[in-house]
Structures are given as C-alpha cells and as structure tokens.
PDB file of N, CA and C in Angstrom:
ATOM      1  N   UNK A   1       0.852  -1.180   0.000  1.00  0.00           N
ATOM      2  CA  UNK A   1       0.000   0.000   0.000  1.00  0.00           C
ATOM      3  C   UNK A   1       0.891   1.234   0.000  1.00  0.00           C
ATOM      4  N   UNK A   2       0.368   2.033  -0.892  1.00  0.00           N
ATOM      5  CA  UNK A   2       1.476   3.411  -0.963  1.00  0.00           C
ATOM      6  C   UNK A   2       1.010   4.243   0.120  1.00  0.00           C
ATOM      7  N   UNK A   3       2.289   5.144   0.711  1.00  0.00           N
ATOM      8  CA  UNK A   3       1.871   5.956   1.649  1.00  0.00           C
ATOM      9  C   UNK A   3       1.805   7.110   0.700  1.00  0.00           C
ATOM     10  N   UNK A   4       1.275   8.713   1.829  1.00  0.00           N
ATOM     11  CA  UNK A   4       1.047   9.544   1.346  1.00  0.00           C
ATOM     12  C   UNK A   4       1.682  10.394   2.448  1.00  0.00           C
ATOM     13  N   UNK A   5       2.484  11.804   2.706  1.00  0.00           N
ATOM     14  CA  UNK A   5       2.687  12.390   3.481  1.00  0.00           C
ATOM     15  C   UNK A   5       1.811  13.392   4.124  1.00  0.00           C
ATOM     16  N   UNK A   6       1.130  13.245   5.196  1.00  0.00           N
ATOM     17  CA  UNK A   6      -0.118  14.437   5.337  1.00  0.00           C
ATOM     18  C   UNK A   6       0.630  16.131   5.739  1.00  0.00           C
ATOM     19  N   UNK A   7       2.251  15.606   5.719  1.00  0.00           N
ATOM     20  CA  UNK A   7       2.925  17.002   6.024  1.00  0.00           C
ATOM     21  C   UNK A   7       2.854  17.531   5.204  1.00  0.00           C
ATOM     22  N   UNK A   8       2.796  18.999   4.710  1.00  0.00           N
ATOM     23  CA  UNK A   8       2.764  19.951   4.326  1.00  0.00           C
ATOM     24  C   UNK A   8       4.076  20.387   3.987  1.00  0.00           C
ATOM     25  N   UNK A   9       4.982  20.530   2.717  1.00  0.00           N
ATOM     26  CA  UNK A   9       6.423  21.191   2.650  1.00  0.00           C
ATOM     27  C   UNK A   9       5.943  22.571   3.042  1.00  0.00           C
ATOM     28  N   UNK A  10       6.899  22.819   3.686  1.00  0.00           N
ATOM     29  CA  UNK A  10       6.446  24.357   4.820  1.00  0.00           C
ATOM     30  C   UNK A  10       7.004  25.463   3.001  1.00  0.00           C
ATOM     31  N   UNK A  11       6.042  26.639   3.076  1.00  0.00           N
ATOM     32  CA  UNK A  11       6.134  27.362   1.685  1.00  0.00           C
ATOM     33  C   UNK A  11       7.771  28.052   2.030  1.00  0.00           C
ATOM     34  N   UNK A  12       8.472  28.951   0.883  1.00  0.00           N
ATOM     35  CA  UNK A  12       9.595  28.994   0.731  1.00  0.00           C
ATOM     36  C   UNK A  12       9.139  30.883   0.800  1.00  0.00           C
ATOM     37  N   UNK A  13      10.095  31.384   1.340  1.00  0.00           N
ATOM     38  CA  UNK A  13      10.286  32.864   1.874  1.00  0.00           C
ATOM     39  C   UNK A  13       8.698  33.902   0.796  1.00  0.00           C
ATOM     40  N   UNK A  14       9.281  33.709  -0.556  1.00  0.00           N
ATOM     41  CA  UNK A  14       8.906  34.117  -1.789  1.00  0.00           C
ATOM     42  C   UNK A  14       7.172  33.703  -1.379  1.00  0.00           C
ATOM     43  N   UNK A  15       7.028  32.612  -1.774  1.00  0.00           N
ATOM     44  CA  UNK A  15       5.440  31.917  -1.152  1.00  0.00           C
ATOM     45  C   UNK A  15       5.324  32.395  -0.071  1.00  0.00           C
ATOM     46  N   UNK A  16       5.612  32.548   0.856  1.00  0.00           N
ATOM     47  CA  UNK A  16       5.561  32.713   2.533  1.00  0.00           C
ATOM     48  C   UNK A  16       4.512  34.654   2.351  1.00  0.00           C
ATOM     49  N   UNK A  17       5.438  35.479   1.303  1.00  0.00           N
ATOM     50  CA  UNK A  17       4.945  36.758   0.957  1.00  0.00           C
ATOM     51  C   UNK A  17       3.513  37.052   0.334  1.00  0.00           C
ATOM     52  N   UNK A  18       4.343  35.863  -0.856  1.00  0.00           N
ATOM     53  CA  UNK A  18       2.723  36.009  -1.579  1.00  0.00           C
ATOM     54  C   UNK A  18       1.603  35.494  -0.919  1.00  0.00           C
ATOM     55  N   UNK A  19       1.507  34.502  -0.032  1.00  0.00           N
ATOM     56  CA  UNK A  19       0.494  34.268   0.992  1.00  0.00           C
ATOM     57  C   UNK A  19      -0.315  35.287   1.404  1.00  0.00           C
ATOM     58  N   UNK A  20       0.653  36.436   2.213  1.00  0.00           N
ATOM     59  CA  UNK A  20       0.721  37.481   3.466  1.00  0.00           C
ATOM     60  C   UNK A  20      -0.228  38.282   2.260  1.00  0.00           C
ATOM     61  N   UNK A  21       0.722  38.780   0.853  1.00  0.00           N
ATOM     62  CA  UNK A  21       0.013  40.116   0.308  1.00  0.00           C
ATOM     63  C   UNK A  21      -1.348  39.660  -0.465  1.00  0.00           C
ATOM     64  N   UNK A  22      -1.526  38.648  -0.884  1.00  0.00           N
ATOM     65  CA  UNK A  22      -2.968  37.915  -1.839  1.00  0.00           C
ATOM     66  C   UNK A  22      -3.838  37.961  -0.657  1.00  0.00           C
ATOM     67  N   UNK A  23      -4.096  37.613   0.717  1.00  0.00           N
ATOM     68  CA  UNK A  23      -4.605  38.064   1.847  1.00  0.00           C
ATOM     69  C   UNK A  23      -5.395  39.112   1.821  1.00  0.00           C
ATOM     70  N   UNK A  24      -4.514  40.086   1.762  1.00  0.00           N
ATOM     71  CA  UNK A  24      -4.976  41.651   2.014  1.00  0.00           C
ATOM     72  C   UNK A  24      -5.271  41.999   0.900  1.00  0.00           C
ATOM     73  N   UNK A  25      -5.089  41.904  -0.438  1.00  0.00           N
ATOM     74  CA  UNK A  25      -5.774  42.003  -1.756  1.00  0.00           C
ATOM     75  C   UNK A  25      -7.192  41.319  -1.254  1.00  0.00           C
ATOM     76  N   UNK A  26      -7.253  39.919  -0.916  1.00  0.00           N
ATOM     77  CA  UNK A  26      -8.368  39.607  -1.479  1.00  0.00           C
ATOM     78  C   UNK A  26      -9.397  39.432  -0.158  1.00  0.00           C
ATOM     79  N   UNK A  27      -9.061  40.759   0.809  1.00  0.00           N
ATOM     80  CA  UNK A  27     -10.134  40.933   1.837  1.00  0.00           C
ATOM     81  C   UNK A  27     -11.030  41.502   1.212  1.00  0.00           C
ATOM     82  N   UNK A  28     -12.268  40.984   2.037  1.00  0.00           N
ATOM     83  CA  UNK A  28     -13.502  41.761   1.784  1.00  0.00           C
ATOM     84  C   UNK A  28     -13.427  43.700   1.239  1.00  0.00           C
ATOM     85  N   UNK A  29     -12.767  44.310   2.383  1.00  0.00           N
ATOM     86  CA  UNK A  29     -12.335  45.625   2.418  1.00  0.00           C
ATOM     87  C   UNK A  29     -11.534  45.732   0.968  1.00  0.00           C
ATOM     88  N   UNK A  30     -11.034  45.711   0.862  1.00  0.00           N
ATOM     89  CA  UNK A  30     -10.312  46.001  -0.559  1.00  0.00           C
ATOM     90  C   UNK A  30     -11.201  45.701  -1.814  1.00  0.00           C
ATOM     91  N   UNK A  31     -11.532  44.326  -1.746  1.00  0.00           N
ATOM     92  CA  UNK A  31     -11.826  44.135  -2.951  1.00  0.00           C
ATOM     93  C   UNK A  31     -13.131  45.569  -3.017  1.00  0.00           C
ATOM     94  N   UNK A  32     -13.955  45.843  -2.102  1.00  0.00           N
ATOM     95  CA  UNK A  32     -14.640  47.089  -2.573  1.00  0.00           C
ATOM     96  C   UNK A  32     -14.237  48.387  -2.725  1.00  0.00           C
ATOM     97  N   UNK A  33     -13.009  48.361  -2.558  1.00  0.00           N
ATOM     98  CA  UNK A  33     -12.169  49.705  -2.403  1.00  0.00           C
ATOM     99  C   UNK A  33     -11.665  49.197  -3.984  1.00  0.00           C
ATOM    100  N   UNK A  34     -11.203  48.285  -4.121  1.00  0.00           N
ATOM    101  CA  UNK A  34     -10.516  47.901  -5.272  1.00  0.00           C
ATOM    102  C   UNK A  34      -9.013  48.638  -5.317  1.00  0.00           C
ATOM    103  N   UNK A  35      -8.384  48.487  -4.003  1.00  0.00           N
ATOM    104  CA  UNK A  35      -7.046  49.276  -3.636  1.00  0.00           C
ATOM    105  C   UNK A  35      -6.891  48.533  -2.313  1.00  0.00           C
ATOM    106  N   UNK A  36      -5.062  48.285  -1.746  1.00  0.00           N
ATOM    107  CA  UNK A  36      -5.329  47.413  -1.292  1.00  0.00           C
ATOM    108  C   UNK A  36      -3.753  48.555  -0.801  1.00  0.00           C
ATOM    109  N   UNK A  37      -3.398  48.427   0.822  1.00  0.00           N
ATOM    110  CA  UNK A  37      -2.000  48.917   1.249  1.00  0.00           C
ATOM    111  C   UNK A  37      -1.396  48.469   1.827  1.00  0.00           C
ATOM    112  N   UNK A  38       0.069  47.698   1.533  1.00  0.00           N
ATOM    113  CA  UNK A  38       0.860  46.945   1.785  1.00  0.00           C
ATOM    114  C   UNK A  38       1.988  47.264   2.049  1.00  0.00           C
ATOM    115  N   UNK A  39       2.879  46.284   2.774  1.00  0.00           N
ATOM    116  CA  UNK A  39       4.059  46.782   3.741  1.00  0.00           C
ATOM    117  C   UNK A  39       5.160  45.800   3.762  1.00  0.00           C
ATOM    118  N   UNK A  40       5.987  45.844   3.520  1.00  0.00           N
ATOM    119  CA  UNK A  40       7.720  44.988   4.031  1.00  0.00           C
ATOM    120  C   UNK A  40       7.520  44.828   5.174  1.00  0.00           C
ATOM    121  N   UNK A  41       7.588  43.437   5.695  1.00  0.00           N
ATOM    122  CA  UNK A  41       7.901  43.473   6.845  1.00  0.00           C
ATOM    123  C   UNK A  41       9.202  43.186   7.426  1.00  0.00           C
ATOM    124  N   UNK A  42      10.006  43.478   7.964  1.00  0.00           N
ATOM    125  CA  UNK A  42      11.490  43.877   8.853  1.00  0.00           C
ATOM    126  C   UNK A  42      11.852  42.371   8.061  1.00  0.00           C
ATOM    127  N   UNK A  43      11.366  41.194   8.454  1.00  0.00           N
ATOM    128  CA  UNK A  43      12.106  39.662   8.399  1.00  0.00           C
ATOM    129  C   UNK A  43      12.257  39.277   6.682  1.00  0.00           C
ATOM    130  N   UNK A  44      11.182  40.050   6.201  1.00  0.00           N
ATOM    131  CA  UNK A  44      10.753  39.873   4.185  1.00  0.00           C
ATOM    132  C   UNK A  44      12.143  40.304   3.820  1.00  0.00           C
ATOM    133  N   UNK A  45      12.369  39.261   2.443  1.00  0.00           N
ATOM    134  CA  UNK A  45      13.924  40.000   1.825  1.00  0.00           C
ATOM    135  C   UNK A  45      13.428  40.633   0.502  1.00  0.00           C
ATOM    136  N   UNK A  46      14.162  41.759   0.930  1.00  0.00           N
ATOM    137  CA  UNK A  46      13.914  42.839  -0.539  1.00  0.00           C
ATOM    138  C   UNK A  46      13.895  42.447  -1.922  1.00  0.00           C
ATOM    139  N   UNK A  47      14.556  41.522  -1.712  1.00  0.00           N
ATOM    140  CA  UNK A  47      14.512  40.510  -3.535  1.00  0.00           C
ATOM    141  C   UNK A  47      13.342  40.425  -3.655  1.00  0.00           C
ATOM    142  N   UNK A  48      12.524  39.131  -2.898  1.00  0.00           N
ATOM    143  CA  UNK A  48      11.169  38.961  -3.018  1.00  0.00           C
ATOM    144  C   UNK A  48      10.333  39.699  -2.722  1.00  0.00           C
ATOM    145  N   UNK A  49      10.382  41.076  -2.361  1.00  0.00           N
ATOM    146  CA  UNK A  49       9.367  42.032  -2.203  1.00  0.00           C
ATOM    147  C   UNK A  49       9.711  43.209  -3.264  1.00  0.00           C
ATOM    148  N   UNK A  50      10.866  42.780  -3.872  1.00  0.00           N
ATOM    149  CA  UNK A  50      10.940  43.530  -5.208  1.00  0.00           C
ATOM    150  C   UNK A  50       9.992  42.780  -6.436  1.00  0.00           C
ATOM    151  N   UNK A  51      10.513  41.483  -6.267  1.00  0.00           N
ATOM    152  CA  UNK A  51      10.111  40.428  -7.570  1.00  0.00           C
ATOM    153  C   UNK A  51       8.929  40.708  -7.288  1.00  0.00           C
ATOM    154  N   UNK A  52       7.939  40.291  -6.079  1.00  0.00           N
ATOM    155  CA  UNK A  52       6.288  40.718  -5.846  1.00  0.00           C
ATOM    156  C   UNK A  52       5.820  41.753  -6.455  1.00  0.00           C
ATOM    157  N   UNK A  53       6.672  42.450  -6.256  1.00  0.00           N
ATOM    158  CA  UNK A  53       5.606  44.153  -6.905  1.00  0.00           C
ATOM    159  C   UNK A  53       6.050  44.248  -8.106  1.00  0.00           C
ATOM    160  N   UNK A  54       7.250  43.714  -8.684  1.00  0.00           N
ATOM    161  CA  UNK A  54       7.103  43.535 -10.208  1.00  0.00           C
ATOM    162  C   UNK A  54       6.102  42.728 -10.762  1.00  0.00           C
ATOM    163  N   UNK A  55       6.080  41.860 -10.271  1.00  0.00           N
ATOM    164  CA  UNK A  55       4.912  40.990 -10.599  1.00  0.00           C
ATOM    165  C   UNK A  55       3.613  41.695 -10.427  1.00  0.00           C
ATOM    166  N   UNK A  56       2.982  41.846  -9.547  1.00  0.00           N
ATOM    167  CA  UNK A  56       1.909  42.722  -9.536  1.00  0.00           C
ATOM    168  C   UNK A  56       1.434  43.858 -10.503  1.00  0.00           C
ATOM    169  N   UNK A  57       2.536  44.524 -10.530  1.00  0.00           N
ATOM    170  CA  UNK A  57       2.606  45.810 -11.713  1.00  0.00           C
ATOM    171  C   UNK A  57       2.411  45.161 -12.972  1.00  0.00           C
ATOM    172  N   UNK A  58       3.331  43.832 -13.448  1.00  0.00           N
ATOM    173  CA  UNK A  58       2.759  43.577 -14.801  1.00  0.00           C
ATOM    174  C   UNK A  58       1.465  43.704 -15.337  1.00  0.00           C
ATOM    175  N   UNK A  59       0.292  43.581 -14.354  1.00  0.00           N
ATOM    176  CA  UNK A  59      -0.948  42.967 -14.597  1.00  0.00           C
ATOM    177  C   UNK A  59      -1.490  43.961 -14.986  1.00  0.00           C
ATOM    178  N   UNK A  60      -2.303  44.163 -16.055  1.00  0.00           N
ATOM    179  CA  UNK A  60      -3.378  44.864 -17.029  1.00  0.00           C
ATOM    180  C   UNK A  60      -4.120  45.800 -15.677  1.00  0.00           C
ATOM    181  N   UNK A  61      -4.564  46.592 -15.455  1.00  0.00           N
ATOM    182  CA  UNK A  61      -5.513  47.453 -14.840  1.00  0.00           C
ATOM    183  C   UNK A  61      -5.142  47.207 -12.943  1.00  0.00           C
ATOM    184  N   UNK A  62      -3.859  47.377 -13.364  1.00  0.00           N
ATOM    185  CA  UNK A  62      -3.093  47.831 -11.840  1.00  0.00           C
ATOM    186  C   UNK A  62      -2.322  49.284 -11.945  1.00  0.00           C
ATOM    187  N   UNK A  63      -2.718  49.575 -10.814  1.00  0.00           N
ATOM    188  CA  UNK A  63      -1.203  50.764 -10.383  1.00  0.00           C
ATOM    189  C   UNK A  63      -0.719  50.789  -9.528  1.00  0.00           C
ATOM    190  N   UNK A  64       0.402  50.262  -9.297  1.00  0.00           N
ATOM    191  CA  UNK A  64       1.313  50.528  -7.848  1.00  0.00           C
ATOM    192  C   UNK A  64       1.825  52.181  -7.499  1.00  0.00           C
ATOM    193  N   UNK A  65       1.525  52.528  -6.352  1.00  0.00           N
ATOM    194  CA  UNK A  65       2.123  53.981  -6.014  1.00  0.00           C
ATOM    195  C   UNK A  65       2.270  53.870  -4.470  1.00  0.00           C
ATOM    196  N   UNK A  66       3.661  53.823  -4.493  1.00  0.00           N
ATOM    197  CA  UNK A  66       4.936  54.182  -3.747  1.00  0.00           C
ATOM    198  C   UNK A  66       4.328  55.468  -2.201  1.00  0.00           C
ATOM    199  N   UNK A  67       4.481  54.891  -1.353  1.00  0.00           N
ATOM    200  CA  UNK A  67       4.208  55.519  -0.549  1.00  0.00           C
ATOM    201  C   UNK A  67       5.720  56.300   0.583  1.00  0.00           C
ATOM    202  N   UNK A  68       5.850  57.535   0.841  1.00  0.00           N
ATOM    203  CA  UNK A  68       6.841  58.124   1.886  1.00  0.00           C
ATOM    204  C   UNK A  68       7.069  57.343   3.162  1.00  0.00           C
ATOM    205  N   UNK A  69       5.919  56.519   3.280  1.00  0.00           N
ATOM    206  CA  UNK A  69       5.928  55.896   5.112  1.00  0.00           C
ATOM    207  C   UNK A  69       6.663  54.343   4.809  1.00  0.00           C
ATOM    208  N   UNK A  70       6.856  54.477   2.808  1.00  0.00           N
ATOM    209  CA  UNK A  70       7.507  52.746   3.128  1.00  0.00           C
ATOM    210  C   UNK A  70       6.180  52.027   2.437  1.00  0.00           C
ATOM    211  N   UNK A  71       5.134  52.299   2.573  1.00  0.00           N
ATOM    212  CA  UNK A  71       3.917  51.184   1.899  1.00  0.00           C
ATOM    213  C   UNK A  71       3.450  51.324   0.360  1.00  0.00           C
ATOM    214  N   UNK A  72       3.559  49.964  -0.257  1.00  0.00           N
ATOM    215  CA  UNK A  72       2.398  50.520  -1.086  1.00  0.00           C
ATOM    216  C   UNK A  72       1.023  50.296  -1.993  1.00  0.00           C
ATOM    217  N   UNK A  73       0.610  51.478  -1.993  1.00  0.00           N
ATOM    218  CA  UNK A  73      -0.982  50.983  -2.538  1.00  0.00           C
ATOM    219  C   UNK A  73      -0.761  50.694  -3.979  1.00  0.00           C
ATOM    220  N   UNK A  74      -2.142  49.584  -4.007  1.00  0.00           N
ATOM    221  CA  UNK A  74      -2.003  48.858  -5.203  1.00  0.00           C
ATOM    222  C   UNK A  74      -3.703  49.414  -5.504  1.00  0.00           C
ATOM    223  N   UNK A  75      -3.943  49.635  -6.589  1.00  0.00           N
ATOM    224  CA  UNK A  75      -5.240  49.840  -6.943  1.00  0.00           C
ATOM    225  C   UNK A  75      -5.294  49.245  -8.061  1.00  0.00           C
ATOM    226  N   UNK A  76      -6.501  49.038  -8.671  1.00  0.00           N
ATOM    227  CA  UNK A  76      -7.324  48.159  -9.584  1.00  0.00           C
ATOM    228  C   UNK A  76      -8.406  48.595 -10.348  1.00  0.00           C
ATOM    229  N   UNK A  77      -8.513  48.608 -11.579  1.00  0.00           N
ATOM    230  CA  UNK A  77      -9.815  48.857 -12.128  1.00  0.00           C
ATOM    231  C   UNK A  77     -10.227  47.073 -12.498  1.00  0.00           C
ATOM    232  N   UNK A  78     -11.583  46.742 -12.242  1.00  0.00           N
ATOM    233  CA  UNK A  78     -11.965  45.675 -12.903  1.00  0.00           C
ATOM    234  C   UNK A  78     -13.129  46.471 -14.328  1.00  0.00           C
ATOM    235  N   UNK A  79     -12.394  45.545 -15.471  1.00  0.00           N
ATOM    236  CA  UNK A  79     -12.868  46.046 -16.776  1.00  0.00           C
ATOM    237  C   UNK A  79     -14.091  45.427 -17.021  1.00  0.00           C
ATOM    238  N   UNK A  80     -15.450  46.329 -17.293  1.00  0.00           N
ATOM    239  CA  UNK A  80     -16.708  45.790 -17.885  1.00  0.00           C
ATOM    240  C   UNK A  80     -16.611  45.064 -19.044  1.00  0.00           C
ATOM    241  N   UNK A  81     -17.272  43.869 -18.335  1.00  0.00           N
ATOM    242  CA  UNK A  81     -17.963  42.816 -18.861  1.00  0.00           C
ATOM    243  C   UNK A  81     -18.651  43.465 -20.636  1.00  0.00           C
ATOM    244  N   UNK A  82     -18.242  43.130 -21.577  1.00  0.00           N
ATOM    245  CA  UNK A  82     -19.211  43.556 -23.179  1.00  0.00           C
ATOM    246  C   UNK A  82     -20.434  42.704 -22.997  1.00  0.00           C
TER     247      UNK A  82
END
C-alpha cells in the first residue's frame, strides 16, 4: 500500500509573501475599495518584495504607487464585462 505524506512542505520565503500580500488584496475591504496597502515586513527579503511588486505591476488594470511611510498601494480597475 502506498503511503502519502499528510505534512505539508512548509512554503519557501517568496510563497511565505505572496500568501501574506494575496490576503490583504483579497479581503472583503479592498476588494470594494478595489485598492489594497501593503508593507515589508522587517524579516521579508527585498529581492522577493521587489520580484512581488514587479509581478503585480505587470498585470493589465493595476497601479502601484509608492508611498513616503515605506507602503504601497495597489489599486485596480476591474474592466466591464461587453
């Protein structure tokens, strides 16, 4: 009989982020704001919180804008349905 592992490979720094920021995107609160404000946290490595917001920015009907305190907002248009 084959086994199966019910452990979980624990996610890797990069995953560990995108977890944290898809979260707060896809709270209730935001999604009706359709803007969402996000933060580095002290332990996050700047690589992957660079690569994240590149990633993010690629996407069609986003804008990332850079905040003075360190955060930043991501806003969204969702495009009507024809």
């Amino acid at each position: 009989m084959a086994t199966t592992s019910s452990a979980a490979t624990p996610a890797g720094s990069y995953e560990q982020l995108g977890i944290r920021i898809s979260k707060i995107i896809n709270a209730p609160t935001a999604q009706k704001a359709r803007s969402a404000l996000i933060f580095k946290l002290e332990h996050e490595s700047p690589e992957d919180w660079a690569q994240l917001l590149e990633e993010i920015a690629e996407n069609d009907n986003v804008t990332l804008a850079w905040r003075d305190d360190g955060g930043v907002q991501i806003f969204w248009v969702v495009p009507k349905e024809d």
